[in-house]
Protein backbone atom coordinates (compact mmCIF):
# COMPACT_ATOMS: atom_id res chain seq x y z
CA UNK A 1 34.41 124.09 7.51
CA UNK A 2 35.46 127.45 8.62
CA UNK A 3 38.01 128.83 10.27
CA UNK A 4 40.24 132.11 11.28
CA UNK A 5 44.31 132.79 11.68
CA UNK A 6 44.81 134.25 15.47
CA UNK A 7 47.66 135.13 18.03
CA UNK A 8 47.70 133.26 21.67
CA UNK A 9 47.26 137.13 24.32
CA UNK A 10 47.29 134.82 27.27
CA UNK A 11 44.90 133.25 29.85
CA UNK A 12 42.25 134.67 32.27
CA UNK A 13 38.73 134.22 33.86
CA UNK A 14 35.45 135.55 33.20
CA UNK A 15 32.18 134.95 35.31
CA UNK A 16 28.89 133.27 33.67
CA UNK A 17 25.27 134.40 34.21
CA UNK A 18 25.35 132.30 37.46
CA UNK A 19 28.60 133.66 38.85
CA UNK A 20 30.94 130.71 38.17
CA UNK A 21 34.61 131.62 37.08
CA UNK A 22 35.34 129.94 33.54
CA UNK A 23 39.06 130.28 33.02
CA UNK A 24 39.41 131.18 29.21
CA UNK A 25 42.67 131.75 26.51
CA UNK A 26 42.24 135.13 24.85
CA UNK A 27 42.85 134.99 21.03
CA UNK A 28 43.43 137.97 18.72
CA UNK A 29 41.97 136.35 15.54
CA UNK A 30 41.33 139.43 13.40
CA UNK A 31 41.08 140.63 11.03
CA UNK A 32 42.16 137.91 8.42
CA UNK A 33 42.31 139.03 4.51
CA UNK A 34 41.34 136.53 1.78
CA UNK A 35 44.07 135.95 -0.52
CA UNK A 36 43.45 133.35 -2.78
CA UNK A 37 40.13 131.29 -3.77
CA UNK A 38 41.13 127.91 -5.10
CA UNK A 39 38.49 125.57 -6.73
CA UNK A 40 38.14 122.36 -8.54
CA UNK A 41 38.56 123.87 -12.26
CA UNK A 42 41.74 126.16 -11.33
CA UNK A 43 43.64 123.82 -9.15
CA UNK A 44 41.83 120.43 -8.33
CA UNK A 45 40.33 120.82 -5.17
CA UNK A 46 38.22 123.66 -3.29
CA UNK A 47 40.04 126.15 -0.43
CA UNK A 48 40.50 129.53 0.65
CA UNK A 49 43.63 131.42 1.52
CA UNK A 50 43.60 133.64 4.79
CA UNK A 51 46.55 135.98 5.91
CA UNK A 52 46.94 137.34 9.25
CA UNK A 53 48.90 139.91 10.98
CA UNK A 54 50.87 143.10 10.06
CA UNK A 55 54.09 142.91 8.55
CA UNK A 56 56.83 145.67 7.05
CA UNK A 57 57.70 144.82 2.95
CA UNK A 58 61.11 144.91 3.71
CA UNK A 59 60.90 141.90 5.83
CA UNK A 60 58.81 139.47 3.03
CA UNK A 61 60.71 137.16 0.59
CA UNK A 62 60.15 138.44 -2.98
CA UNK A 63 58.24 134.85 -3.93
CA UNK A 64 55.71 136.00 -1.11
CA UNK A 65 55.68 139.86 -2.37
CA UNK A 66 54.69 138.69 -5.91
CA UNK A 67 52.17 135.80 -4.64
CA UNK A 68 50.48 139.24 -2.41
CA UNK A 69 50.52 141.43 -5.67
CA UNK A 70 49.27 139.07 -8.03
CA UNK A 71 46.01 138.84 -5.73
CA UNK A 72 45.94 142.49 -4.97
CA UNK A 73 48.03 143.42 -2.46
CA UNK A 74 50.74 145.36 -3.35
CA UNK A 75 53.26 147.73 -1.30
CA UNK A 76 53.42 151.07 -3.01
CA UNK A 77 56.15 153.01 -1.45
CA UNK A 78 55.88 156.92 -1.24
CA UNK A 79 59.52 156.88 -0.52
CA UNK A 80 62.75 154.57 -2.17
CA UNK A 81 63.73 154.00 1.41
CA UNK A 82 60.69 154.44 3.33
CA UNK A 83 59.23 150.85 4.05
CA UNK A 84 55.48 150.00 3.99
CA UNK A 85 53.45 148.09 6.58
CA UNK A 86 51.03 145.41 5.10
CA UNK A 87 48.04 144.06 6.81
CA UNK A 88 47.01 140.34 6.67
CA UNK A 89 50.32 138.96 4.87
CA UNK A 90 52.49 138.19 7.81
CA UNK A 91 51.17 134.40 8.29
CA UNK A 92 49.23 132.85 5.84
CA UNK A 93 47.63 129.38 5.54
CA UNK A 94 44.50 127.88 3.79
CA UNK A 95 41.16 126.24 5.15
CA UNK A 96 39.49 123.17 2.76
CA UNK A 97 36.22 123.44 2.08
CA UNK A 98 35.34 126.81 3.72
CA UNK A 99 31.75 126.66 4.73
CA UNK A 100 31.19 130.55 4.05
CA UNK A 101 31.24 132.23 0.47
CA UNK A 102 33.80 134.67 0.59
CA UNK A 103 35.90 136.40 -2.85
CA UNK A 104 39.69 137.49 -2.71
CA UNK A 105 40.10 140.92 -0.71
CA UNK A 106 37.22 140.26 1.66
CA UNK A 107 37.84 141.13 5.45
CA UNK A 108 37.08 138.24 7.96
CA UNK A 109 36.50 138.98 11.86
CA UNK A 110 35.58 137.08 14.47
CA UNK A 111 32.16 137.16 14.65
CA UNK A 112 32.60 133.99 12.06
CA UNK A 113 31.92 132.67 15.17
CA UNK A 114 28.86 132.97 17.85
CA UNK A 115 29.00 132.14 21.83
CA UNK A 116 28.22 128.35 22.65
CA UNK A 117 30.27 126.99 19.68
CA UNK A 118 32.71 124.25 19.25
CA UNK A 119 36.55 124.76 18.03
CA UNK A 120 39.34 122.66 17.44
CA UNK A 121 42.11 124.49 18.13
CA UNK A 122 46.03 124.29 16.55
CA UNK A 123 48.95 125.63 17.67
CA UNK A 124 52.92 124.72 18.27
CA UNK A 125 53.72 124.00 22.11
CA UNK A 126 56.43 125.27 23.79
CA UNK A 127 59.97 124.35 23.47
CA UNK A 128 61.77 122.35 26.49
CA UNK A 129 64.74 121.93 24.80
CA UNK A 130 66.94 118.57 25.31
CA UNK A 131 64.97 117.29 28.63
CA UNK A 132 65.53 113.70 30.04
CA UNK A 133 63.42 110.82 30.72
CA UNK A 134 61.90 112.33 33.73
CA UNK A 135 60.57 115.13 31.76
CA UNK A 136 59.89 113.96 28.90
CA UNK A 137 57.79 110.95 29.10
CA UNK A 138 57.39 110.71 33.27
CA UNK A 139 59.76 108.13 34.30
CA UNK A 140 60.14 107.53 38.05
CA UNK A 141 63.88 107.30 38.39
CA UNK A 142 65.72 104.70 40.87
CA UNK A 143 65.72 104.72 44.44
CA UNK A 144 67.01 107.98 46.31
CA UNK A 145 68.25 105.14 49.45
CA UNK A 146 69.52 101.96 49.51
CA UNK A 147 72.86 102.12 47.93
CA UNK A 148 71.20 104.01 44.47
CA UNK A 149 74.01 106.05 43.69
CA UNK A 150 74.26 108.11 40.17
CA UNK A 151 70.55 106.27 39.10
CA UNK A 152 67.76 108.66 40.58
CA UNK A 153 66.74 110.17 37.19
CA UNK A 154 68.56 107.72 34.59
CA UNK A 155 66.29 105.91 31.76
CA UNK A 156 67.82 102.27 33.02
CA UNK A 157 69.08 99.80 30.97
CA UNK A 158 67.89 99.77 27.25
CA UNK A 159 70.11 96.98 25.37
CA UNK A 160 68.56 93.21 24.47
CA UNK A 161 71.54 91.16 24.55
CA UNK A 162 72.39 89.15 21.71
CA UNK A 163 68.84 89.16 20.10
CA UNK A 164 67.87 91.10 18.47
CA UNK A 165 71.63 92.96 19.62
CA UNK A 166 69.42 96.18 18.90
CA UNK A 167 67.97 98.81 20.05
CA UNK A 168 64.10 98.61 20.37
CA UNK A 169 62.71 101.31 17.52
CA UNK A 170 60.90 103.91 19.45
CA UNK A 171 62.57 103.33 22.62
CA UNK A 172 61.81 106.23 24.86
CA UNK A 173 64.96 108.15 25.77
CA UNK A 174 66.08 111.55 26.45
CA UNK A 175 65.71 114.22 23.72
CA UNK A 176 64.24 117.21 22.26
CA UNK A 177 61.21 117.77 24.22
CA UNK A 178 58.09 120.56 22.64
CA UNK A 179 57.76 122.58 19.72
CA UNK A 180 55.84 120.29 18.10
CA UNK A 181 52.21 121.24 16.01
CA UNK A 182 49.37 119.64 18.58
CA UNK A 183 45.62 120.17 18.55
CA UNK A 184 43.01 120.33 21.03
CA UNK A 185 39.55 119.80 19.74
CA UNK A 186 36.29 120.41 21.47
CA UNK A 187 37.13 123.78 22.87
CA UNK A 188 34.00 125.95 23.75
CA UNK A 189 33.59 129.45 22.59
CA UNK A 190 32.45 131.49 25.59
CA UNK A 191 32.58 135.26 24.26
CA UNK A 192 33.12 136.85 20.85
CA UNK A 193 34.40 140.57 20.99
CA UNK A 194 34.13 141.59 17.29
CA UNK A 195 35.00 145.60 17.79
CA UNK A 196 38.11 143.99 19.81
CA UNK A 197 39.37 141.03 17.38
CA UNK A 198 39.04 138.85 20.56
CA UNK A 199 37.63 135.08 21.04
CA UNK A 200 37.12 133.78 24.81
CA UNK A 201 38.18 130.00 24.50
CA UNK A 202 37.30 127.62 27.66
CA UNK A 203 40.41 125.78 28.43
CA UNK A 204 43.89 125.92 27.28
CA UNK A 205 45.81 126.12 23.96
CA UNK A 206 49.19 125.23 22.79
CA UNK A 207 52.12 127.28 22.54
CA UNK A 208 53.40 130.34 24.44
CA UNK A 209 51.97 134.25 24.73
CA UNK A 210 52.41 135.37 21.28
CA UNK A 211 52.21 132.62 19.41
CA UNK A 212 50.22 131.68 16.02
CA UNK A 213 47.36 129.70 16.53
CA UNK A 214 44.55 128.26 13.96
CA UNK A 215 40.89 128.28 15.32
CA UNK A 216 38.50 126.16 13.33
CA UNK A 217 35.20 124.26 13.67
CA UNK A 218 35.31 121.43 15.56
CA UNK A 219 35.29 118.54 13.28
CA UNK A 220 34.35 116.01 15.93
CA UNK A 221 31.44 118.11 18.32
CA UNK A 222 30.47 116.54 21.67
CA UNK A 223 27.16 114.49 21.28
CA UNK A 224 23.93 116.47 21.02
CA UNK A 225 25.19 120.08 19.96
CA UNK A 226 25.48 121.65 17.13
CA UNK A 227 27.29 124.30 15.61
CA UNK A 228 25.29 127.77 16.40
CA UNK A 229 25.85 129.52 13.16
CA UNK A 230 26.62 126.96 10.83
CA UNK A 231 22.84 125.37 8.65
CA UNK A 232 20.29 124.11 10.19
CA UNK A 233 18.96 120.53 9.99
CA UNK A 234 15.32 119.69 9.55
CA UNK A 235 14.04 116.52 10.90
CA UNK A 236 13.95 113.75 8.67
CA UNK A 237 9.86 113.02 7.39
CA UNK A 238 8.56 109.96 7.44
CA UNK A 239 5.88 108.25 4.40
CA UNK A 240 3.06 109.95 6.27
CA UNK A 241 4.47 113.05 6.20
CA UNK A 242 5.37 113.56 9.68
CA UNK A 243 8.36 113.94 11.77
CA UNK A 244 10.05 110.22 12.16
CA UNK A 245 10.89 109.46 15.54
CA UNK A 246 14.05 109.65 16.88
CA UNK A 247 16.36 106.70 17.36
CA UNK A 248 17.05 105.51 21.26
């Protein structure tokens, strides 16, 4: 699996080859810096480390500073006081199983990617802050006539008498609504603008202008594609040596 570290720019619309407006969510998703290589023999299981985004020295813990130098980036100041912008160490996360051979200090952009693929897409959506049972999960209220007074956007009872004298776990009431990780998978790569940093996704992504957002490959694709620059598959032979047909 592959994947990049990107910032939400916004939304807006292109036009396809047959004039059709395809609204898209731009994503800055370069360049990311490989960090770390983990494997199997050095710490049990197989991943790669990516950072993203420009940060000052000043503003990194000193845990995060030594994890940066120990894999060769390092802030060398000119100046005592004089703080030094680092690329690719601002966010950082890791990918499993990254489908592309890659070595620490390597420079990944977005044409990772090609036009026509399939990403899953994760980001944080937005926060609404303590909302009620309207907002939150769609409740209808009471009546706004017939004597309602004080019920048009209350949750109702939620008690059960004596038994269970309880209330239900899970119950839904008013609360803390957003800012929560969510992903939305199946989202089509429409244009990849490598000398920009810039992915056209179809469709909409969590979280607000500005925000961090992962872009991988779709782990569940949409029946009878394929992903365009991942390896290609050879039809399976049969005894006689030809093609076997394929199942209905």
């Amino acid at each position: 699996m592959i994947g990049l570290l990107g910032k939400k720019m916004g939304q807006t619309r292109v036009y396809d080859a047959q004039g059709n407006a395809v609204h898209v969510t731009v994503v800055l998703a370069g360049p990311n810096r490989v960090l770390q290589c983990k494997t199997n023999d050095s710490d049990g299981y197989n991943s790669v480390q990516l950072g993203f985004g420009k940060q000052k020295d000043s503003r990194l813990t000193k845990a995060k500073l030594g994890h940066l130098k120990k894999f060769g980036v390092e802030a060398k100041r000119e100046e005592p006081k004089t703080p030094v912008v680092l690329d690719g160490v601002q966010w950082i996360a890791e990918f499993r199983d990254f489908g592309k051979p890659v070595k620490t200090g390597d420079l990944l952009n977005v044409d990772l990617f090609a036009k026509g693929d399939w990403i899953d897409a994760i980001g944080t959506t937005k926060g609404r802050g303590f909302e009620g049972v309207v907002g939150r999960h769609g409740f209808a209220g009471g009546d706004s006539t017939h004597g309602a007074k004080g019920w048009h956007r209350r949750a109702g009872a939620i008690g059960c008498r004596l038994f269970p004298g309880t209330v239900r776990r899970g119950l839904k009431m008013p609360g803390h609504m957003g800012q929560v990780q969510r992903t939305v998978q199946n989202l089509e790569v429409i244009q990849v603008r490598p000398e920009d940093h810039v992915l056209l996704i179809k469709g909409a992504i969590p979280g607000a202008t500005g925000d961090y957002v992962i872009i991988r490959e779709a782990k569940k694709r949409p029946l009878g594609t394929k992903f365009v620059k991942g390896p290609a598959q050879t039809p399976k032979k049969g005894k006689s040596g030809a093609a076997a047909p394929a199942k209905k």
